[in-house]
N, C-alpha and C. Protein backbone atom coordinates (compact mmCIF):
# COMPACT_ATOMS: atom_id res chain seq x y z
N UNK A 1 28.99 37.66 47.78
CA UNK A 1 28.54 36.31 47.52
C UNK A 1 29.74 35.38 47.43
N UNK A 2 30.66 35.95 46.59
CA UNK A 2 32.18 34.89 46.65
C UNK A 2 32.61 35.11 47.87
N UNK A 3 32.31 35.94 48.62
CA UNK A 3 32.70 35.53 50.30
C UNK A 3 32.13 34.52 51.37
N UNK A 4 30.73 34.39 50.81
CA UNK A 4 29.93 33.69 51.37
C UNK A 4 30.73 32.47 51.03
N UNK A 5 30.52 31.92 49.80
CA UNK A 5 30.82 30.66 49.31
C UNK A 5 32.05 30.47 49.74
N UNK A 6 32.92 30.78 49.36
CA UNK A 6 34.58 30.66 50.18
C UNK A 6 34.52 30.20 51.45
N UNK A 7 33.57 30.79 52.18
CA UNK A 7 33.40 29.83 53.38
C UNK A 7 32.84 29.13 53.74
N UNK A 8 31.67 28.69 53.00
CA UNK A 8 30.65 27.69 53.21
C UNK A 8 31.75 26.23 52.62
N UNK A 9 32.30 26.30 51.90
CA UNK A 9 33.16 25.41 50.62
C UNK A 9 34.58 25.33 50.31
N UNK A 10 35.03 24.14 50.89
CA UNK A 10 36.88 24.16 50.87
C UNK A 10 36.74 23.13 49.67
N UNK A 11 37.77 23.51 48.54
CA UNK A 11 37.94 22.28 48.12
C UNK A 11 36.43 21.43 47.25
N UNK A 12 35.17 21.82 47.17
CA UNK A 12 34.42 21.28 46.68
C UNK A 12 33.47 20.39 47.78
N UNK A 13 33.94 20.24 49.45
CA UNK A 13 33.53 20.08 50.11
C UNK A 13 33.04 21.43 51.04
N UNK A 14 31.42 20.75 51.61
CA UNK A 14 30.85 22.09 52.78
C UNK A 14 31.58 21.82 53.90
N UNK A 15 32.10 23.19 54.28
CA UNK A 15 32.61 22.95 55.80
C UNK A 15 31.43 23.94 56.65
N UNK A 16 31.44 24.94 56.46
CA UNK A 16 30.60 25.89 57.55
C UNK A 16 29.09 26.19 57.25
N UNK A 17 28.05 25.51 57.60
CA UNK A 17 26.60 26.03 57.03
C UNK A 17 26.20 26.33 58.32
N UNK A 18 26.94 26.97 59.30
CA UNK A 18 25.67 27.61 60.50
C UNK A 18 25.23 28.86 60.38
N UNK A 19 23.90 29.42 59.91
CA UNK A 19 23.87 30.29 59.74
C UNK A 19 23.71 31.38 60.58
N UNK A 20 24.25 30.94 61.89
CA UNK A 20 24.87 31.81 62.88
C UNK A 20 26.00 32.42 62.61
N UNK A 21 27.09 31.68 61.97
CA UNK A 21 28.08 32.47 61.96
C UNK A 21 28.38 33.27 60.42
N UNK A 22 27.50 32.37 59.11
CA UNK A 22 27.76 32.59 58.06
C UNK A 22 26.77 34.54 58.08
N UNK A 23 25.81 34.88 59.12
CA UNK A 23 25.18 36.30 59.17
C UNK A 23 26.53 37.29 58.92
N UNK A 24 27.50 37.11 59.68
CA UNK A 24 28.63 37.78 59.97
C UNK A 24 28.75 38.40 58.72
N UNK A 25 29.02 37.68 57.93
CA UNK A 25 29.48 38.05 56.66
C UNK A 25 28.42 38.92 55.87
N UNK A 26 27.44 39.24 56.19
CA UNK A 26 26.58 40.08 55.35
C UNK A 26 26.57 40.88 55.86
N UNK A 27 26.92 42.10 55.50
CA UNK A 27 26.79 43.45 55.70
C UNK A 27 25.45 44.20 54.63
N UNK A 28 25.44 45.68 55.32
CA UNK A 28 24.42 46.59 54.81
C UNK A 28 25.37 47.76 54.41
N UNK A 29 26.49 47.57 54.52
CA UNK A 29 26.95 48.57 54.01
C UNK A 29 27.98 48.27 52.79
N UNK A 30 28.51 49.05 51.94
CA UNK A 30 28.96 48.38 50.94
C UNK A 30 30.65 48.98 51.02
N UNK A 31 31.54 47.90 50.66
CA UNK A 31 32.78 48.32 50.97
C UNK A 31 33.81 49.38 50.15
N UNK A 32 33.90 50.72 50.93
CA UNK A 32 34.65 51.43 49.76
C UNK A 32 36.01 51.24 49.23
N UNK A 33 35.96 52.21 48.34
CA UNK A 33 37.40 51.85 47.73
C UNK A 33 38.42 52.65 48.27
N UNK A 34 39.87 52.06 48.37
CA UNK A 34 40.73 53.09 48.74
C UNK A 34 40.77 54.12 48.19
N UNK A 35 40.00 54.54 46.62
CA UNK A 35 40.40 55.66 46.01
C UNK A 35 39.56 56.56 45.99
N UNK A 36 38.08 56.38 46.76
CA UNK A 36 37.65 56.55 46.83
C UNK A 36 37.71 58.08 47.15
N UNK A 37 36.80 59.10 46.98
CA UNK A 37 37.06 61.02 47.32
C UNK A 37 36.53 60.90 48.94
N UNK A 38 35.36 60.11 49.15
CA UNK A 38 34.43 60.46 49.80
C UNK A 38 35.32 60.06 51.34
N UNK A 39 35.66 60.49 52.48
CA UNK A 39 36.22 59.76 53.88
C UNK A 39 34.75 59.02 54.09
N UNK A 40 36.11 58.31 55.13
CA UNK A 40 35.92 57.38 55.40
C UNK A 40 35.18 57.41 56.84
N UNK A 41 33.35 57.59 57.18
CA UNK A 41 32.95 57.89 58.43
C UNK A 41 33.46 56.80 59.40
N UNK A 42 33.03 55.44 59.52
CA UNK A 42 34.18 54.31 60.18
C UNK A 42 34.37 52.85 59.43
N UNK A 43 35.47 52.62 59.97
CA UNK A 43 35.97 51.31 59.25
C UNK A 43 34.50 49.62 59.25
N UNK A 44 35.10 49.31 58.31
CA UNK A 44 33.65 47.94 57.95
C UNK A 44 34.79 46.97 58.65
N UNK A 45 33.99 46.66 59.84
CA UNK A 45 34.53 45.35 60.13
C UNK A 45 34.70 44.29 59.45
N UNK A 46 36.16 43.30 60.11
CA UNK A 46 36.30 42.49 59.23
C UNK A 46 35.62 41.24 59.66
N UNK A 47 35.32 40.83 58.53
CA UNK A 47 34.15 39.19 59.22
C UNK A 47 35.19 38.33 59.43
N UNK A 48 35.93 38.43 58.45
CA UNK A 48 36.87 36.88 58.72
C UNK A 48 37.50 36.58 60.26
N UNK A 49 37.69 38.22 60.89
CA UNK A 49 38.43 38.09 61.86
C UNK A 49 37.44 37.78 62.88
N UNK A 50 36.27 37.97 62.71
CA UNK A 50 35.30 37.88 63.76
C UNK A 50 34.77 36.21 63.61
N UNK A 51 35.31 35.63 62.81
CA UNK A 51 34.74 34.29 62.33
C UNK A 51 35.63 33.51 62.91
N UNK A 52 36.77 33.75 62.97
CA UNK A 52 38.01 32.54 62.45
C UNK A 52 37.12 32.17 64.16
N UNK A 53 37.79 30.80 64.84
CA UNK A 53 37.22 30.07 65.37
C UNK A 53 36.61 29.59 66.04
N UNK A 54 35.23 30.80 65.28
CA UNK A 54 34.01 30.43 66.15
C UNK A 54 33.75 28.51 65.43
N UNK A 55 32.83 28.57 66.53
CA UNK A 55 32.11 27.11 66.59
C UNK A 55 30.95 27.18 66.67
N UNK A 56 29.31 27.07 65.55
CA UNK A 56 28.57 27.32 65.87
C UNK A 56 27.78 26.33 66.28
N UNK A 57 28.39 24.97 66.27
CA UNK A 57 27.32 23.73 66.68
C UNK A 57 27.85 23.38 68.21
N UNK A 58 29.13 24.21 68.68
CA UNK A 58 29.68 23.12 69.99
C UNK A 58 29.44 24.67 71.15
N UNK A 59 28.58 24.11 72.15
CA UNK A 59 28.42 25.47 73.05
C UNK A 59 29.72 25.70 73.80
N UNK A 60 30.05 26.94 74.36
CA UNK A 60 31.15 26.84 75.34
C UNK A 60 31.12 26.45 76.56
N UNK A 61 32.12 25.99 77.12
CA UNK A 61 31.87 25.87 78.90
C UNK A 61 31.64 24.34 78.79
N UNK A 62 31.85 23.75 77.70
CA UNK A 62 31.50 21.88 77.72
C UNK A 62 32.61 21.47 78.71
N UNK A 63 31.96 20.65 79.71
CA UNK A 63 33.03 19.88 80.77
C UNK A 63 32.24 18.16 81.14
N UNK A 64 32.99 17.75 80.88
CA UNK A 64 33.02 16.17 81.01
C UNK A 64 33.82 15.43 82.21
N UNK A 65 33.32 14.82 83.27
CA UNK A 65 33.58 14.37 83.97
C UNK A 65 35.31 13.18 83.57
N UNK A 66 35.06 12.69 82.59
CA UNK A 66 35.78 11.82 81.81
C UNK A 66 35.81 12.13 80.18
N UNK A 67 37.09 12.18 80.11
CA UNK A 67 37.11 13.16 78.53
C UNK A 67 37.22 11.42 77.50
N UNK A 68 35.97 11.33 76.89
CA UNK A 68 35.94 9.95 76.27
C UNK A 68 35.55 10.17 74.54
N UNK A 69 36.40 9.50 73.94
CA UNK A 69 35.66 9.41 72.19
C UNK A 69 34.90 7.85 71.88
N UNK A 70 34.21 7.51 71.52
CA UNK A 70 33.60 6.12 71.14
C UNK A 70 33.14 6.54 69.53
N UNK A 71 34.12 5.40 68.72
CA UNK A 71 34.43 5.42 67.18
C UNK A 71 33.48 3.62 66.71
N UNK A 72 32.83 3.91 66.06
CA UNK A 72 31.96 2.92 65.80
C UNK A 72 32.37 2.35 63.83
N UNK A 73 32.96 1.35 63.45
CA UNK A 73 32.99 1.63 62.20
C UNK A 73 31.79 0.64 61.84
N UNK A 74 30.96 0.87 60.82
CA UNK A 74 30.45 0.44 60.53
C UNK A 74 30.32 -0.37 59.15
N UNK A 75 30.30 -1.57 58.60
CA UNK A 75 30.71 -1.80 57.70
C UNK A 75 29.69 -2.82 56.45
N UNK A 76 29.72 -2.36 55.43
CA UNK A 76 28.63 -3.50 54.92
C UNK A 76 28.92 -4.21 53.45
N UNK A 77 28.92 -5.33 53.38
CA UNK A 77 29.53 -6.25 52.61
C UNK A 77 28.49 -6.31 51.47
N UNK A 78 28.64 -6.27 50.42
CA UNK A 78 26.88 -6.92 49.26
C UNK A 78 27.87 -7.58 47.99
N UNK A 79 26.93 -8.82 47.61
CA UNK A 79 27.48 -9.44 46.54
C UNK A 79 26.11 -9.71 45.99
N UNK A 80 26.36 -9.77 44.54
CA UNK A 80 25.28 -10.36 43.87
C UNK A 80 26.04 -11.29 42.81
N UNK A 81 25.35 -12.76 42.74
CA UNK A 81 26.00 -13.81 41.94
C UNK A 81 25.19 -14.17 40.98
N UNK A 82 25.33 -14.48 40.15
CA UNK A 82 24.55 -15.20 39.34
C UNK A 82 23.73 -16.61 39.48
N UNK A 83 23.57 -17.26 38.92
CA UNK A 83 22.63 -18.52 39.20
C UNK A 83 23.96 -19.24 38.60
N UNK A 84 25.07 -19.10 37.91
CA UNK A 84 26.07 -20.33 37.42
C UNK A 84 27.31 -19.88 38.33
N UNK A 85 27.04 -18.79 39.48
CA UNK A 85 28.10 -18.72 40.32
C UNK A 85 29.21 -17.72 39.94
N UNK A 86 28.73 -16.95 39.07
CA UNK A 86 29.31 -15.93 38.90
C UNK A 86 29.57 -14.82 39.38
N UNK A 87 30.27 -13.52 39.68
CA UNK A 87 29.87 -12.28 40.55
C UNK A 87 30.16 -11.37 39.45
N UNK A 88 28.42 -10.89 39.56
CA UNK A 88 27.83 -9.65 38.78
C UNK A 88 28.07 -8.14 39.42
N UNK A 89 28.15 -8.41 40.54
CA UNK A 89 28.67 -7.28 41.62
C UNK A 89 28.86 -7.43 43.07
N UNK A 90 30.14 -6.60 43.54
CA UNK A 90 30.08 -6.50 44.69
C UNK A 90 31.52 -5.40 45.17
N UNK A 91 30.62 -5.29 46.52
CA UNK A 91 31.43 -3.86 47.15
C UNK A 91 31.39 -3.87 48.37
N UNK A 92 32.26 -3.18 48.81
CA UNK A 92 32.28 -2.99 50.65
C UNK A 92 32.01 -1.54 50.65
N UNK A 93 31.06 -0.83 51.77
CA UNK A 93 31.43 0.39 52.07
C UNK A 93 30.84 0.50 53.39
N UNK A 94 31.34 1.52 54.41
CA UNK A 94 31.42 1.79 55.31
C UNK A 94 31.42 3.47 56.49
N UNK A 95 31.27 3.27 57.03
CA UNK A 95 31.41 4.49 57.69
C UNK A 95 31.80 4.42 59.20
N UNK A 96 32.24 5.94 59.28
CA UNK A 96 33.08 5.36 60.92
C UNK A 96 32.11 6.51 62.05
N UNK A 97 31.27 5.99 62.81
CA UNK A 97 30.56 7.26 63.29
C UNK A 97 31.44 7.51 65.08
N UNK A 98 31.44 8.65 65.56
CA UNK A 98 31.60 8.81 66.36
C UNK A 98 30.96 10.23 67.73
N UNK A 99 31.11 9.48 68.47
CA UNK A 99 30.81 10.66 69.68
C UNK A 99 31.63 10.53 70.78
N UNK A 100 31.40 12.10 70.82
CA UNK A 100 32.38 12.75 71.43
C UNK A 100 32.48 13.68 73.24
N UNK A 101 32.86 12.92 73.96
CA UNK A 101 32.41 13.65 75.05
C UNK A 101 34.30 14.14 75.88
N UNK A 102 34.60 15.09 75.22
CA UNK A 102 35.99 16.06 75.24
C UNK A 102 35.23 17.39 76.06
N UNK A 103 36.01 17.90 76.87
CA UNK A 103 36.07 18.90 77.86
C UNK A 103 36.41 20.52 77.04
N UNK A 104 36.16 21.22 76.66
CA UNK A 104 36.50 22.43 75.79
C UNK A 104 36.78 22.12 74.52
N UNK A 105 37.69 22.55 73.50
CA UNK A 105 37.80 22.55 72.41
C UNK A 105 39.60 21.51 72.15
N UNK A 106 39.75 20.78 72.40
CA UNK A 106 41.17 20.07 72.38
C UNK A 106 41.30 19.93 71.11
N UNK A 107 42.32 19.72 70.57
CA UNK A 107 43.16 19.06 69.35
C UNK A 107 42.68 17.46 69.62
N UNK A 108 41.93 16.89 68.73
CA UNK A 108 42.15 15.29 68.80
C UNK A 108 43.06 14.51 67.30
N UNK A 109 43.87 14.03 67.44
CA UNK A 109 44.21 12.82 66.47
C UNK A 109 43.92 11.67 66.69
N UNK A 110 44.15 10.81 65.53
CA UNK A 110 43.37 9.84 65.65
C UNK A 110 43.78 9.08 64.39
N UNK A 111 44.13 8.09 64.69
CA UNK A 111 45.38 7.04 63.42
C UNK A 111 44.76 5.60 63.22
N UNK A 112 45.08 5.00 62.37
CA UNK A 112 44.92 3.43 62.13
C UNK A 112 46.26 2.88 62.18
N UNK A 113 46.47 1.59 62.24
CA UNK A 113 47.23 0.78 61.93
C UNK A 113 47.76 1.15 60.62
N UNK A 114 48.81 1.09 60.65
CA UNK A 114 49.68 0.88 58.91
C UNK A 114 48.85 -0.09 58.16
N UNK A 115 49.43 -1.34 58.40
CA UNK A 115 48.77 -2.63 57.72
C UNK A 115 48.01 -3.96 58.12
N UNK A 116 46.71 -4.41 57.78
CA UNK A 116 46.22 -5.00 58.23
C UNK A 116 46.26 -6.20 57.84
N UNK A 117 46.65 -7.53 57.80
CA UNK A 117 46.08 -8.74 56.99
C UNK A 117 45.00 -9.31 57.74
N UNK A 118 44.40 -9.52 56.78
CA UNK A 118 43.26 -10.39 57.12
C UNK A 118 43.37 -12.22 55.91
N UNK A 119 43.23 -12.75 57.00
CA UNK A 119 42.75 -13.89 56.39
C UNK A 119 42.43 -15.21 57.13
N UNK A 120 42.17 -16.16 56.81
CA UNK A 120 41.36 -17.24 57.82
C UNK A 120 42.31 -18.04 58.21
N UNK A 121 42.46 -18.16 59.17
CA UNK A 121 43.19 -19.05 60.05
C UNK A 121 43.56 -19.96 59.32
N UNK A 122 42.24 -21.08 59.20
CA UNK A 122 42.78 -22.37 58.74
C UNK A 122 43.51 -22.38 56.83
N UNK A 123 43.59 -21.23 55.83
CA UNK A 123 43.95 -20.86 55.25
C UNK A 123 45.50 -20.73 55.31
N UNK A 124 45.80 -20.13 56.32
CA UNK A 124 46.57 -19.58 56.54
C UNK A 124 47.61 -20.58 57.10
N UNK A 125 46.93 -21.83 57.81
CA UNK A 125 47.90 -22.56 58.24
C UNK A 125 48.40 -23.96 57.21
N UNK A 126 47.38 -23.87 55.68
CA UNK A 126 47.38 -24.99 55.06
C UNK A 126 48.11 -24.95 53.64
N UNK A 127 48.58 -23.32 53.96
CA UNK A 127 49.31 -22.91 52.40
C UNK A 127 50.20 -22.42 53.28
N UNK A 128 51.66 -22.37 52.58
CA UNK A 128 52.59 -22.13 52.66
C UNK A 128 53.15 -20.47 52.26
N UNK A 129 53.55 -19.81 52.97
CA UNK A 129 53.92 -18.62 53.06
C UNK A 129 52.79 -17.77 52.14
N UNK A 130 53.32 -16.75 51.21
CA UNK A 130 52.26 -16.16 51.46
C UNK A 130 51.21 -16.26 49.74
N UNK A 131 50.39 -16.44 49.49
CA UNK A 131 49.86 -17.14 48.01
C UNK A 131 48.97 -15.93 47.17
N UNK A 132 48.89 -14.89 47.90
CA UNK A 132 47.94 -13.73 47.31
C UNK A 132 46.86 -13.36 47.38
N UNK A 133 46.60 -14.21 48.50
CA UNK A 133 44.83 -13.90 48.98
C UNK A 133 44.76 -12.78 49.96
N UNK A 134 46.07 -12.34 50.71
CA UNK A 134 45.64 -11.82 51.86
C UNK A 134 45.36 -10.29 51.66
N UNK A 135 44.54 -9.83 52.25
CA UNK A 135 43.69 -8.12 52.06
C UNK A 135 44.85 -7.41 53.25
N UNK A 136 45.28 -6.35 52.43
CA UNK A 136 46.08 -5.50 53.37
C UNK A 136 45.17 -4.41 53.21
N UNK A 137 45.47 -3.57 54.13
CA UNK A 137 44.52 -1.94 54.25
C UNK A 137 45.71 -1.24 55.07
N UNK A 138 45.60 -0.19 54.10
CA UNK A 138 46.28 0.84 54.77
C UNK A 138 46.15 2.31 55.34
C-alpha cells in the first residue's frame, strides 16, 4: 500500500492515477525475505522498473504533421465594493490551459518573461518617472 501511494503522490500532489499502470504494482505474491530458509522458486518482478516511463494517457506512435503547443491563459478579475466605495474584496486568479499536438514524447520547456509592467499609458505619460503603481510579475 505505501508503494501504491508513493506513486500515486509526490510531494502532497497526485501525479499517476492510471490505473493501467498503477495494476503493476499489485502483486499475488508476497515478497520474501532475504533470510528467509525457504529458496527462492523465481524472482518477483520489479514494478518500478516496469513503470518508470510508461505513459498511460499518451498512446505511442503520435505523429503530427506540424509539431504545435497552443497555451491559453485565462484570467479573471472580481471586486466587491461597498456602497461608500470601499473594497470588501478582491482577487485575480487564473489558469493557463493548453494543447498539445508534439510528435512522440519530446522534452518541452516553456518560460515567461522575467518582468512585466503594466500600466496605462496615459498614466504613465502624466507622472513622472516611476510613483508605485506599476504591477510587476515575475
Amino acid at each position: 500500500i505505501y508503494e501504491l501511494l508513493d506513486e500515486i503522490m509526490d510531494f502532497g500532489y497526485p501525479q499517476n492515477l492510471s490505473p493501467e499502470i498503477l495494476k503493476l504494482y499489485i502483486t499475488q505474491e508476497g515478497v520474501r525475505s532475504p533470510f528467509s530458509s525457504k529458496p527462492k522458486d523465481k524472482p518477483v518482478p520489479n514494478a518500478t522498473l516496469q513503470v518508470t516511463g510508461a505513459v498511460g494517457w499518451r498512446r505511442e506512435g503520435l505523429s503530427y504533421k506540424k509539431n504545435e503547443v497552443f497555451l491559453d491563459i485565462v484570467e479573471s478579475v472580481n471586486l466587491l465594493m461597498s456602497s461608500k466605495g470601499n473594497v470588501l474584496r478582491c482577487d485575480v486568479t487564473g489558469k493557463v490551459l493548453m494543447k498539445c499536438f508534439l510528435s512522440g514524447m519530446p522534452d518541452l520547456k516553456l518560460g515567461l518573461n522575467d518582468k512585466i509592467g503594466l500600466e496605462k499609458e496615459s498614466e504613465m505619460k502624466s507622472r513622472p518617472a516611476k510613483s508605485g503603481k506599476t504591477i510587476e510579475l515575475d
